[in-house]
Protein backbone atom coordinates (compact mmCIF):
# COMPACT_ATOMS: atom_id res chain seq x y z
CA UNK A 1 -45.30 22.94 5.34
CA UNK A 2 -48.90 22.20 6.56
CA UNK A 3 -48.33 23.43 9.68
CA UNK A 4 -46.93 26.92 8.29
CA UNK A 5 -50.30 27.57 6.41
CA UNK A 6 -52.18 26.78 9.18
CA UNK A 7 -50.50 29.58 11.57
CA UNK A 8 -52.25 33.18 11.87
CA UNK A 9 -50.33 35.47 10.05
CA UNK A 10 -48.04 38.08 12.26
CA UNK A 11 -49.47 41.54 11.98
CA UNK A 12 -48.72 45.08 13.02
CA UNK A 13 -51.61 47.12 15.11
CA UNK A 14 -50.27 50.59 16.31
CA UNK A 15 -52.63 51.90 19.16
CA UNK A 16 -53.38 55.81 19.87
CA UNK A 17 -54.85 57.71 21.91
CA UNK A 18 -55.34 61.42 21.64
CA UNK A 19 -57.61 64.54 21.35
CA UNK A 20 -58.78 66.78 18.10
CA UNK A 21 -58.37 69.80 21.07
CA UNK A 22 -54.68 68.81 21.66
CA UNK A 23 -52.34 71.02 19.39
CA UNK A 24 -49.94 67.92 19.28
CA UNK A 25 -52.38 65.15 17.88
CA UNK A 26 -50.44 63.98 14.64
CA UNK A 27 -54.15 62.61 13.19
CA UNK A 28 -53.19 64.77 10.14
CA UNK A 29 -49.99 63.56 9.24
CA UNK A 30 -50.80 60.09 10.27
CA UNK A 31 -54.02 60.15 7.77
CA UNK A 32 -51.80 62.26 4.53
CA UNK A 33 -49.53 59.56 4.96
CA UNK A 34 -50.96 56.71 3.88
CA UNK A 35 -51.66 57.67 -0.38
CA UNK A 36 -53.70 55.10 -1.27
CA UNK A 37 -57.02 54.50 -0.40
CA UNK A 38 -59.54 52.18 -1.66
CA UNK A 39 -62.20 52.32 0.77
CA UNK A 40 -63.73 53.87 3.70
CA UNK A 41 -66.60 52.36 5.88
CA UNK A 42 -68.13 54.72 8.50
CA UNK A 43 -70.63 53.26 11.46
CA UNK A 44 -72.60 55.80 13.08
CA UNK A 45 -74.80 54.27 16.13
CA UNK A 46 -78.71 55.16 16.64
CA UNK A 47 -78.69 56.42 12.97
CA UNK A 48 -80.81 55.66 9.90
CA UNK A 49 -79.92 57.97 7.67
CA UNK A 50 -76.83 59.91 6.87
CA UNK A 51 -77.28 63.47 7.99
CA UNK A 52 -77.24 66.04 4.94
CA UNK A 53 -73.95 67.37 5.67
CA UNK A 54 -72.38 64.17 5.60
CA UNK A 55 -73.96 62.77 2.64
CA UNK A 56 -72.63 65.97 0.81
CA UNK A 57 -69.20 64.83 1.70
CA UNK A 58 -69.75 61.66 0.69
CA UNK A 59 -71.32 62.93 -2.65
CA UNK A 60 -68.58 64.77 -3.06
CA UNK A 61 -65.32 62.12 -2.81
CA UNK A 62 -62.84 63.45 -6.06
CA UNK A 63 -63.02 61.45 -9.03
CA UNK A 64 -60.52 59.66 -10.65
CA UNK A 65 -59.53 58.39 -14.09
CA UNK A 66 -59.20 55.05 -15.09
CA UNK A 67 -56.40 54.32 -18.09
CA UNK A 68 -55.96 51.08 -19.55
CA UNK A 69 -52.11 49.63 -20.71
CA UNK A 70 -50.96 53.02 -19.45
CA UNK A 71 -46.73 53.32 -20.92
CA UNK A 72 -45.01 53.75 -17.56
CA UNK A 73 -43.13 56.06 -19.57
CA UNK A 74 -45.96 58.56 -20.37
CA UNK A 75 -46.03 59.04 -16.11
CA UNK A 76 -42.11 61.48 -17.62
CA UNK A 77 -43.33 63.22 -20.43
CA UNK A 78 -41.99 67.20 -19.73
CA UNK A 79 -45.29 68.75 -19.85
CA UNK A 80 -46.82 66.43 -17.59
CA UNK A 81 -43.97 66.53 -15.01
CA UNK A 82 -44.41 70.59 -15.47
CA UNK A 83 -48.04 70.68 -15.23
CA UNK A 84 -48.98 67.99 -12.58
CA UNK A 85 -46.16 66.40 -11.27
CA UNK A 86 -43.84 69.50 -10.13
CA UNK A 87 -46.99 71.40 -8.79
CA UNK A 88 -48.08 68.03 -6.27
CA UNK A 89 -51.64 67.84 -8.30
CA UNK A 90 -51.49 64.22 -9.22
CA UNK A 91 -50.46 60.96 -7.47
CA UNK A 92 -52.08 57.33 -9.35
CA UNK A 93 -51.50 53.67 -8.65
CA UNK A 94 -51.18 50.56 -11.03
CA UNK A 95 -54.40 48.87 -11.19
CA UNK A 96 -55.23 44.73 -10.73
CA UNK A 97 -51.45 43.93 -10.74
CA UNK A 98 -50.49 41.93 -7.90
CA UNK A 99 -47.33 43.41 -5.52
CA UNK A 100 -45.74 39.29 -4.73
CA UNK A 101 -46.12 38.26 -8.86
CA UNK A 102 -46.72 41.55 -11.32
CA UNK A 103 -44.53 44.90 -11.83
CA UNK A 104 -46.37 47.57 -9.75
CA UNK A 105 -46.01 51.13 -10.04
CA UNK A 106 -47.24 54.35 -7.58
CA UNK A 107 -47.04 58.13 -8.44
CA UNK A 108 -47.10 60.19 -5.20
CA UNK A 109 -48.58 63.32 -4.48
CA UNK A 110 -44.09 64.36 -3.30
CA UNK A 111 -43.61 63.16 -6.66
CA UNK A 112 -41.98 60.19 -6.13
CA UNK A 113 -42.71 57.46 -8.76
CA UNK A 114 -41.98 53.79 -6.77
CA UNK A 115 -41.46 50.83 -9.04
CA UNK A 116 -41.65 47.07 -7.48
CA UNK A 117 -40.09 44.92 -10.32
CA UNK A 118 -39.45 40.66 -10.70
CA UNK A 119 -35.84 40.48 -11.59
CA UNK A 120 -35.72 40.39 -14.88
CA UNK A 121 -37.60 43.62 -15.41
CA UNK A 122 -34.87 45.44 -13.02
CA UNK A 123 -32.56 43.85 -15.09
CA UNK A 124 -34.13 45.16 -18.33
CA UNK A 125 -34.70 48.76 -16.90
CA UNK A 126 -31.02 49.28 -16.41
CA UNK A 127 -32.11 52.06 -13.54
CA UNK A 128 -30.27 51.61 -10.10
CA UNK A 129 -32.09 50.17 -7.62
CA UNK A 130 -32.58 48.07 -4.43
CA UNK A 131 -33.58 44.51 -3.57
CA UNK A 132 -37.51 44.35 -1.76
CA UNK A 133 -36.91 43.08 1.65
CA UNK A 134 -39.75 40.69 0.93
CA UNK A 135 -38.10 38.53 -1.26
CA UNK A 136 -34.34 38.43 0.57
CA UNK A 137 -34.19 34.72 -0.41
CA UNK A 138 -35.14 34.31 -3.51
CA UNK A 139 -33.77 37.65 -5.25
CA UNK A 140 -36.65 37.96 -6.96
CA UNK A 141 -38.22 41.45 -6.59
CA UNK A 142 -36.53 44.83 -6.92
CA UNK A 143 -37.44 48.37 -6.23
CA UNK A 144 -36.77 51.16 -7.82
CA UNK A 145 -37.83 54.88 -6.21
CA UNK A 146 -37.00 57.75 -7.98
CA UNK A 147 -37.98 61.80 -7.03
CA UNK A 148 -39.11 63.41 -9.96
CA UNK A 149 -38.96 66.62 -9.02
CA UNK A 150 -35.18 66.39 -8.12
CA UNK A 151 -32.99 68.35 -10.29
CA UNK A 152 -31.13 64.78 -11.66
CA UNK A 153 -34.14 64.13 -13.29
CA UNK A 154 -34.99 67.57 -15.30
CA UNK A 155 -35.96 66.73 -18.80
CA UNK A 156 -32.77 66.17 -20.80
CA UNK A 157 -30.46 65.23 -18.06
CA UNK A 158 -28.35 61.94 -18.71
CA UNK A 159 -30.82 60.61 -15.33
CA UNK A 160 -33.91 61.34 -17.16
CA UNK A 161 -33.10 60.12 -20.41
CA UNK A 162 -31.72 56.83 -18.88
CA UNK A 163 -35.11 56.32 -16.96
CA UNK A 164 -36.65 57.37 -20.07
CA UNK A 165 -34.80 54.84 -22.63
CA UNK A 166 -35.11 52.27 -19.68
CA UNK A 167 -39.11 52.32 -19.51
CA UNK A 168 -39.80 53.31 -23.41
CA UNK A 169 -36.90 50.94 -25.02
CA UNK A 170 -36.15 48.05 -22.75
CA UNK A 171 -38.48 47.27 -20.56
CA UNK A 172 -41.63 49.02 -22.65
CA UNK A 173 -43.54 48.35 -19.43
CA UNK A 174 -47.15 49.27 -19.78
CA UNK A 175 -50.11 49.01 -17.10
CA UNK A 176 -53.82 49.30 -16.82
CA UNK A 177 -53.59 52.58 -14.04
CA UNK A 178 -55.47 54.37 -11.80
CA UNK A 179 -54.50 58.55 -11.70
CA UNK A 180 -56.55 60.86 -9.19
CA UNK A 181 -55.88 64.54 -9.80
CA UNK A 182 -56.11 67.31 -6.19
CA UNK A 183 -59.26 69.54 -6.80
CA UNK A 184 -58.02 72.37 -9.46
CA UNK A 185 -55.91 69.90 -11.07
CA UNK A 186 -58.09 68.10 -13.68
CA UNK A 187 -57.52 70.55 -16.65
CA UNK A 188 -53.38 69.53 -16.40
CA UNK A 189 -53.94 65.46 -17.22
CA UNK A 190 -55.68 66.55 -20.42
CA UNK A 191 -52.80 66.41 -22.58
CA UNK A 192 -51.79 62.85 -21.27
CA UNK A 193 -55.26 61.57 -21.22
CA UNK A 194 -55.33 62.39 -24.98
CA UNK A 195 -53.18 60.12 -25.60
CA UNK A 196 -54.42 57.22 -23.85
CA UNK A 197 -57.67 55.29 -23.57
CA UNK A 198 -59.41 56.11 -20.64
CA UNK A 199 -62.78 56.17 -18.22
CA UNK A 200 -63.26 59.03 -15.75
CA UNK A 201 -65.46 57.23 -12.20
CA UNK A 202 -66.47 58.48 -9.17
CA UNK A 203 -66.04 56.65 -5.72
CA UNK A 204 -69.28 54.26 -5.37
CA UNK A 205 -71.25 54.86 -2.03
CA UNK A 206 -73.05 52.59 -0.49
CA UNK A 207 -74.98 52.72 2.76
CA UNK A 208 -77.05 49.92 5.03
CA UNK A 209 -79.37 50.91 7.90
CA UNK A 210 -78.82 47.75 10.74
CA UNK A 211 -81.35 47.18 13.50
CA UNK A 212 -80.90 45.30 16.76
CA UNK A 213 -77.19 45.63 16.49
CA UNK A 214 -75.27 43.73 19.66
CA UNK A 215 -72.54 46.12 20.29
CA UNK A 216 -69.47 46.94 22.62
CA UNK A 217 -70.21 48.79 25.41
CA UNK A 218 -67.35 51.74 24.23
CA UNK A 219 -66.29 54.56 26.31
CA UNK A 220 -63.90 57.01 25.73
CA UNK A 221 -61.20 55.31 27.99
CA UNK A 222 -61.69 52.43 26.11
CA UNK A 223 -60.02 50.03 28.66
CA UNK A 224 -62.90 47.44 28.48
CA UNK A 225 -62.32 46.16 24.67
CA UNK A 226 -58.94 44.35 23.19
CA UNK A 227 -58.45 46.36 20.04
CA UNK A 228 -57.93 43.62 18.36
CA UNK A 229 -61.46 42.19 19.16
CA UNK A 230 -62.79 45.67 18.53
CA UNK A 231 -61.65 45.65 14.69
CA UNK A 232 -62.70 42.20 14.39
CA UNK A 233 -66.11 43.22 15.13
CA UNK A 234 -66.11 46.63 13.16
CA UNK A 235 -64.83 44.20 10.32
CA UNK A 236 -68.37 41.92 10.65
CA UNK A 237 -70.84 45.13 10.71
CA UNK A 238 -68.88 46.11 7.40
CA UNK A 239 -69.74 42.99 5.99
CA UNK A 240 -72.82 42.44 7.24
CA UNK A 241 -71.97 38.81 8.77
CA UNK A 242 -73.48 38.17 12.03
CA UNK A 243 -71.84 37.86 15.72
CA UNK A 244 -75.04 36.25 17.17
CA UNK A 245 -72.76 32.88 17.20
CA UNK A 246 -75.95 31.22 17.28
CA UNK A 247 -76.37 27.39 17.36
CA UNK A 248 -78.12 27.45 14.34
CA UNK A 249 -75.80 29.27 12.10
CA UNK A 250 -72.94 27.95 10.44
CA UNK A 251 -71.76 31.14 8.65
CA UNK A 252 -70.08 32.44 11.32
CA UNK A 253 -68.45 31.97 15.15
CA UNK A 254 -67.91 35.29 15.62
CA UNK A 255 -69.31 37.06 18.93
CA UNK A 256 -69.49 40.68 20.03
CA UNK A 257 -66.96 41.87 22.03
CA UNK A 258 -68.01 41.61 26.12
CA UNK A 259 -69.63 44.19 27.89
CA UNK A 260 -72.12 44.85 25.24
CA UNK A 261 -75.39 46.27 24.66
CA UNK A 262 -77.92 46.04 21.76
CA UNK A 263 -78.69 49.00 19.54
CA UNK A 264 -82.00 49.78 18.18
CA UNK A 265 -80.26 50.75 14.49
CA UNK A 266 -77.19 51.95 13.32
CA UNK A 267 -76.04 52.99 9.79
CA UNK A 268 -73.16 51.65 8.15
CA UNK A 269 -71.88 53.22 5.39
CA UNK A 270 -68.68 52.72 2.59
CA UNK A 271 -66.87 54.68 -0.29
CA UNK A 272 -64.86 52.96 -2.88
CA UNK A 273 -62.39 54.04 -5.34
CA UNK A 274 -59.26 56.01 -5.38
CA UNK A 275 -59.70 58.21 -2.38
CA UNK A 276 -57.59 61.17 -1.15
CA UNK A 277 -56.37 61.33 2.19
CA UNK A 278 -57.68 64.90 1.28
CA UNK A 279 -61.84 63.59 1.36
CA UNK A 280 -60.67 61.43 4.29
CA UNK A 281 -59.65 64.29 6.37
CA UNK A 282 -62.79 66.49 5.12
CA UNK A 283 -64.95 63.46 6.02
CA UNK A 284 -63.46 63.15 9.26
CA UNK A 285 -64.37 66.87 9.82
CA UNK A 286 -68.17 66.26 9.66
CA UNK A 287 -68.06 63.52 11.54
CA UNK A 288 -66.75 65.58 14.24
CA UNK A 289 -69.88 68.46 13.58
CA UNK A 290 -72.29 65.12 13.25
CA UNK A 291 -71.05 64.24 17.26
CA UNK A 292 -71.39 67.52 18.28
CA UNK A 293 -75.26 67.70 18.54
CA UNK A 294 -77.08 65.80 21.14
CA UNK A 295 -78.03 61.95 20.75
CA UNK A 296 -78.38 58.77 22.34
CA UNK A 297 -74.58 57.22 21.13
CA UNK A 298 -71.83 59.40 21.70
CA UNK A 299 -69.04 57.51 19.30
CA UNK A 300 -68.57 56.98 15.79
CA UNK A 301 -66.09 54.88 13.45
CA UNK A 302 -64.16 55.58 10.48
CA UNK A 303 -62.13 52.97 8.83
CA UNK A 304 -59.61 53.60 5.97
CA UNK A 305 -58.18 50.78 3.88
CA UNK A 306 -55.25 50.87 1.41
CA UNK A 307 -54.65 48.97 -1.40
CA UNK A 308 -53.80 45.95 -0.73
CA UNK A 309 -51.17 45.26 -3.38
CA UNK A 310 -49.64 49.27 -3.76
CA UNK A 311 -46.07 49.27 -3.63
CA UNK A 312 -45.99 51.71 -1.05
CA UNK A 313 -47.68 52.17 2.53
CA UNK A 314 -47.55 54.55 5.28
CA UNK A 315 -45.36 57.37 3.40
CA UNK A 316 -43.38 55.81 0.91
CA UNK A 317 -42.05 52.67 3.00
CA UNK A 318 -42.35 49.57 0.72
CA UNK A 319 -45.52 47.37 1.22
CA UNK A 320 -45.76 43.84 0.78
CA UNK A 321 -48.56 41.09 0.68
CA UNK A 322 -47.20 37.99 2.06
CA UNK A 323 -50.38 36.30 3.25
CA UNK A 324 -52.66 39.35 4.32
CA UNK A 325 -51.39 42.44 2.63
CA UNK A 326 -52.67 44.55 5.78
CA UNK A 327 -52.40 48.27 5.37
CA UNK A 328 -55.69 50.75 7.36
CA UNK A 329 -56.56 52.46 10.00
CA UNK A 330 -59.59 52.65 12.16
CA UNK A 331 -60.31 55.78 13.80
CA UNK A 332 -63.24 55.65 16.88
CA UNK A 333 -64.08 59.12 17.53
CA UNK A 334 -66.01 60.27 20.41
CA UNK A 335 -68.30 63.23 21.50
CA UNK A 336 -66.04 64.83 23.82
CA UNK A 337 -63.08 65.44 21.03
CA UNK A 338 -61.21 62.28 22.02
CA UNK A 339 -59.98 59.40 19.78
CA UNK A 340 -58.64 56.33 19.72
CA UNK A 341 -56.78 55.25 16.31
CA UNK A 342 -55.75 52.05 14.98
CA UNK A 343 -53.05 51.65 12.30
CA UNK A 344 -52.47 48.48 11.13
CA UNK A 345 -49.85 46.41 8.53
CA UNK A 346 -48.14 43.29 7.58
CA UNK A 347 -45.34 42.21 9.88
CA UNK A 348 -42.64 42.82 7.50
CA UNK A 349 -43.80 46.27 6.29
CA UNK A 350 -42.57 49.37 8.54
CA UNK A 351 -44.25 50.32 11.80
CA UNK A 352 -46.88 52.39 10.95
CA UNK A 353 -46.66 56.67 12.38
């Protein structure tokens, strides 16, 4: 049992390498496909400050809407579904429920509602269904995906009132949730909102100027750093713990990934909230304009994290926890239009695109 807990847990890294000049780079559908995001950290080398057009973007992240003990069965009322739903303006995420113990629901943008359900609740819903294939064992968890914008679930068809009674009458399942509405689309939630008790936020950013950064020596081949080392580093800058590995600190062994060099300063900055792969992409599109002037470091990072505990990952495959709950991306961009991109998730969930 010991021994189990002390083994690193089995994860999924996807490598690619591309250009944003090749017609077939799939960095669009790769980013639009994973829904939820909760945070984005950028590093941009020999910087200080973020440039004006990029703070913009940043400034400029959608907001979202927090609702507290949200009825799952509000997510089906016709107006909504006519409004929001049916026109791809809305997609929104349970919020602090845990995917291995809690029920956990996603809305996304396709209109497909996913529901990840302990056994009892699946038995309560009376919906059909299909057991998670992270709890084969046990028979614990079910999941329950449903398209509402398929024609079996028009308002007042036998499928919609049975999903209906299911969620309202049964299982009365109800959930603190987090909705985020496409630009254009904030006047159609009004009518649910209404109803409900709820807080409107915007994505927090946060930036932190670094000096005398040790760094990988990174090229656009890239053939001199493991990946794996690489994100373990970009990982440290994020959070700002050290990979010195000096004798006199006990915080941390990490090092720097070998060849390196030291930079004067860098600037590392994060977004959290609800984000759209929407802001991602935009972001992504300055970032390209920032590396397009001249100046000392010719790279930059990007690195998008999903929830941890959504029910869904890359596209609508289930997600799982199981020890790490993995589920980003890391994107190092460089100044001649070529990337490298790393997409990474738990062992069990599907290979990332």
């Amino acid at each position: 049992m010991f021994g189990d807990l002390e083994r690193t847990p089995r994860t999924l890294l996807v490598c690619d390498r591309s250009s944003f000049l090749d017609e077939k780079n799939r960095l669009s559908s790769q980013v639009e496909q994973l829904h939820f995001n909760y945070k984005v950290s950028m590093l941009l080398p020999e910087c200080s400050s973020a440039p004006s057009h990029l703070e913009a973007v940043l400034n400029s992240f959608n907001s979202f809407y927090l609702i507290r003990k949200l009825p799952i069965h509000e997510l089906l009322d016709k107006h909504f579904l006519e409004t929001s739903v049916h026109q791809g303006l809305v997609s929104g995420l349970s919020y602090r429920t845990r995917i291995d113990e809690d029920n956990c629901v996603a809305l996304m943008p396709n209109g497909h509602l996913s529901l990840s359900l302990d056994k009892d609740s699946f038995e309560l819903l009376g919906v059909e269904g299909k057991l998670s294939k992270f709890n084969q064992r046990t028979n614990s968890r079910y999941v329950v995906s449903v398209d509402l914008t398929d024609s079996s679930l028009a308002p007042g068809g036998r499928g919609y009132q049975r999903l209906v009674t299911g969620l309202r009458s049964r299982l009365q399942l109800k959930t603190d949730f987090l909705l985020s509405h496409h630009p254009g689309g904030g006047a159609s939630l009004q009518a649910l909102l209404s109803r409900c008790d709820w807080s409107e936020h915007r994505p927090e950013v946060r930036s932190h100027a670094l000096t005398d950064l040790f760094c990988p020596l990174l090229t656009s081949d890239l053939q001199s750093c493991d990946p794996h080392h690489l994100l373990e580093w970009l990982g440290a800058v994020d959070a700002d713990v050290s990979c010195e590995n000096s004798s006199s600190s006990f915080l941390s062994s990490l090092v720097c990934p070998e060849p390196k060099t030291t930079m004067s300063r860098a600037l590392s900055v994060s977004v959290c909230g609800l984000l759209s792969p929407q802001d991602v992409h935009r972001l992504i599109q300055q970032i390209r304009c920032y590396l397009d002037q001249p100046r000392l470091e010719s790279w930059a990072s990007l690195t998008v994290h999903g929830f941890v505990d959504s029910p869904v990952s890359w596209g609508g495959d289930e997600h799982g926890v199981l020890r790490g709950g993995e589920n980003f991306y890391s994107l190092l961009m460089f100044h001649d239009h070529t990337y490298h991109l790393h997409l990474g998730t738990g062992a069990h969930d599907t290979c990332p695109p």
